[in-house]
Protein backbone atom coordinates (compact mmCIF):
# COMPACT_ATOMS: atom_id res chain seq x y z
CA UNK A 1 -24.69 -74.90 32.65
CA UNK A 2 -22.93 -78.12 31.71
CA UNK A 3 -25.45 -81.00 30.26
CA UNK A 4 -23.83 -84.09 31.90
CA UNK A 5 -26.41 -86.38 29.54
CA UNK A 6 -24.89 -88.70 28.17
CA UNK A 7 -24.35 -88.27 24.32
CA UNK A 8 -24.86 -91.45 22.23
CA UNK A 9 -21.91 -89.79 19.80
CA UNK A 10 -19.48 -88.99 23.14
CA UNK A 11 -19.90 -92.41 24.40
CA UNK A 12 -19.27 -94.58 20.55
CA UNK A 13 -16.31 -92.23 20.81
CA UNK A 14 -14.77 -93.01 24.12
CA UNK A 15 -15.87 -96.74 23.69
CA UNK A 16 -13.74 -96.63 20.36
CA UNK A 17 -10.71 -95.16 21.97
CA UNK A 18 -11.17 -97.58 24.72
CA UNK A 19 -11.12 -100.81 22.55
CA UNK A 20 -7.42 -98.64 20.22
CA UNK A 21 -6.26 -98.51 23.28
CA UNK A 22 -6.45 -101.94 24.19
CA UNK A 23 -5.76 -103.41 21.10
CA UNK A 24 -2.85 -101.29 20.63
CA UNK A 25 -1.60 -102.85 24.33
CA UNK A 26 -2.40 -106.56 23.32
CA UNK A 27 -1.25 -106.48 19.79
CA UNK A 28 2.27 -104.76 21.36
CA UNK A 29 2.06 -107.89 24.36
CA UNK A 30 1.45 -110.74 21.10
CA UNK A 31 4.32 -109.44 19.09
CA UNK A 32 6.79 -109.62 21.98
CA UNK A 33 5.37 -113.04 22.51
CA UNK A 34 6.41 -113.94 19.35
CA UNK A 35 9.88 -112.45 19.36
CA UNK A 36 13.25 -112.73 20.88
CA UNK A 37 13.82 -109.99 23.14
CA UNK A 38 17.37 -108.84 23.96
CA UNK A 39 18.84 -108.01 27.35
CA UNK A 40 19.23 -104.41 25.43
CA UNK A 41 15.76 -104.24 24.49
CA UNK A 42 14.64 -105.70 27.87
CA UNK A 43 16.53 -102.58 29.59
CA UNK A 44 14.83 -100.56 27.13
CA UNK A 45 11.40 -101.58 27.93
CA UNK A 46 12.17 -101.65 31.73
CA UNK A 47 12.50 -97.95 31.66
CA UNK A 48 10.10 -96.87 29.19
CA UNK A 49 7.22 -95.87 31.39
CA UNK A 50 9.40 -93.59 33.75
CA UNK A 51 10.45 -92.28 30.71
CA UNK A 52 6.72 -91.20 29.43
CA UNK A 53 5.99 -90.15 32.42
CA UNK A 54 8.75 -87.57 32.56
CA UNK A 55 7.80 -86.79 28.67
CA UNK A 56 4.19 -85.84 30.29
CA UNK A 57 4.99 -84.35 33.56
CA UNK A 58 8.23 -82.35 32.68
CA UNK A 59 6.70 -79.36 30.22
CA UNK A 60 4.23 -78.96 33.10
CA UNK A 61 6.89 -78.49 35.52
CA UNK A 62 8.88 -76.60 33.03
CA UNK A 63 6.05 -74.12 33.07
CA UNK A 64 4.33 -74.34 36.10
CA UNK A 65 4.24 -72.57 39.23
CA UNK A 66 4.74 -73.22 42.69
CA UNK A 67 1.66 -75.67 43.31
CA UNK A 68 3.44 -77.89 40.10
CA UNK A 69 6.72 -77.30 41.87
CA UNK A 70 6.34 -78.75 45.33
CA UNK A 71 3.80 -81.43 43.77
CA UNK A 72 6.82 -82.85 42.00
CA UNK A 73 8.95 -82.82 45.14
CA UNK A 74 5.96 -84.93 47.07
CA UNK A 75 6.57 -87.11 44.07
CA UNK A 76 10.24 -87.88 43.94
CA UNK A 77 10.04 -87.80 47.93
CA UNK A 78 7.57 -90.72 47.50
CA UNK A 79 9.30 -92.41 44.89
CA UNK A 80 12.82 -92.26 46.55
CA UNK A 81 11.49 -93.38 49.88
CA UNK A 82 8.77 -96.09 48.55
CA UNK A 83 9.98 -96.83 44.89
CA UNK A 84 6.31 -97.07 44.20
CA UNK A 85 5.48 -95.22 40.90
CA UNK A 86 1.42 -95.28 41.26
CA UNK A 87 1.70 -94.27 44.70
CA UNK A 88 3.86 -91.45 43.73
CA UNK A 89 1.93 -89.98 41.19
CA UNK A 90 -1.29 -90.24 43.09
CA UNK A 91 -0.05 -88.16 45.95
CA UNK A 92 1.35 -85.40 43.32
CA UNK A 93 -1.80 -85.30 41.99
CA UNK A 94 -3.85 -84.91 45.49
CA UNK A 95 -1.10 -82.49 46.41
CA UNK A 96 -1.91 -80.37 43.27
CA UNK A 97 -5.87 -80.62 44.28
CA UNK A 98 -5.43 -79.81 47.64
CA UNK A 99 -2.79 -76.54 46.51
CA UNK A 100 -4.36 -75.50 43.50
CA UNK A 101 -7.03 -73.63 45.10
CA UNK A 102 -5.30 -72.07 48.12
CA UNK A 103 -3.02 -70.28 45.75
């Protein structure tokens, strides 16, 4: 059985990677405050999150089965019709919950 108490250590831990995380955000935010960005770099930036994402999601799809397969359809479905990134990803990910267990 799983002890869901919560663990002084666990939680320093998460809190930790919590305040990296952010700092690592706002330090990137203050820099680019601070310098000239140009157009190329813009375009860059513009299309670095779809690029992690595909970085993240692709091996899974790469190796994945069916449920993974039609998940990512539901997404790019979404995301052609709605161009709405969060939305897509949330319905892969319910699609996958709802699938996983029927197959």
């Amino acid at each position: 059985m799983v002890d869901l108490a919560l663990d002084p250590a666990v939680v320093a831990v998460v809190l930790a990677m919590s305040l990296v995380t952010y700092a690592t955000k706002a330090g990137g935010l203050w820099v680019l405050g601070h310098v000239d960005v140009s157009p190329r770099l813009q375009s860059v930036l513009e299309v670095l999150p779809g690029a992690i994402v595909v970085a993240i999601v692709g091996p899974e799809l790469a190796t994945g089965g069916p449920v993974e397969w039609i998940a990512g359809g539901v997404v790019l479905l979404i995301m052609w019709r709605t161009e709405n990134v969060l939305i897509s990803l949330l319905a892969g990910i319910a699609t996958v919950l709802v699938l996983r267990p029927l197959v």
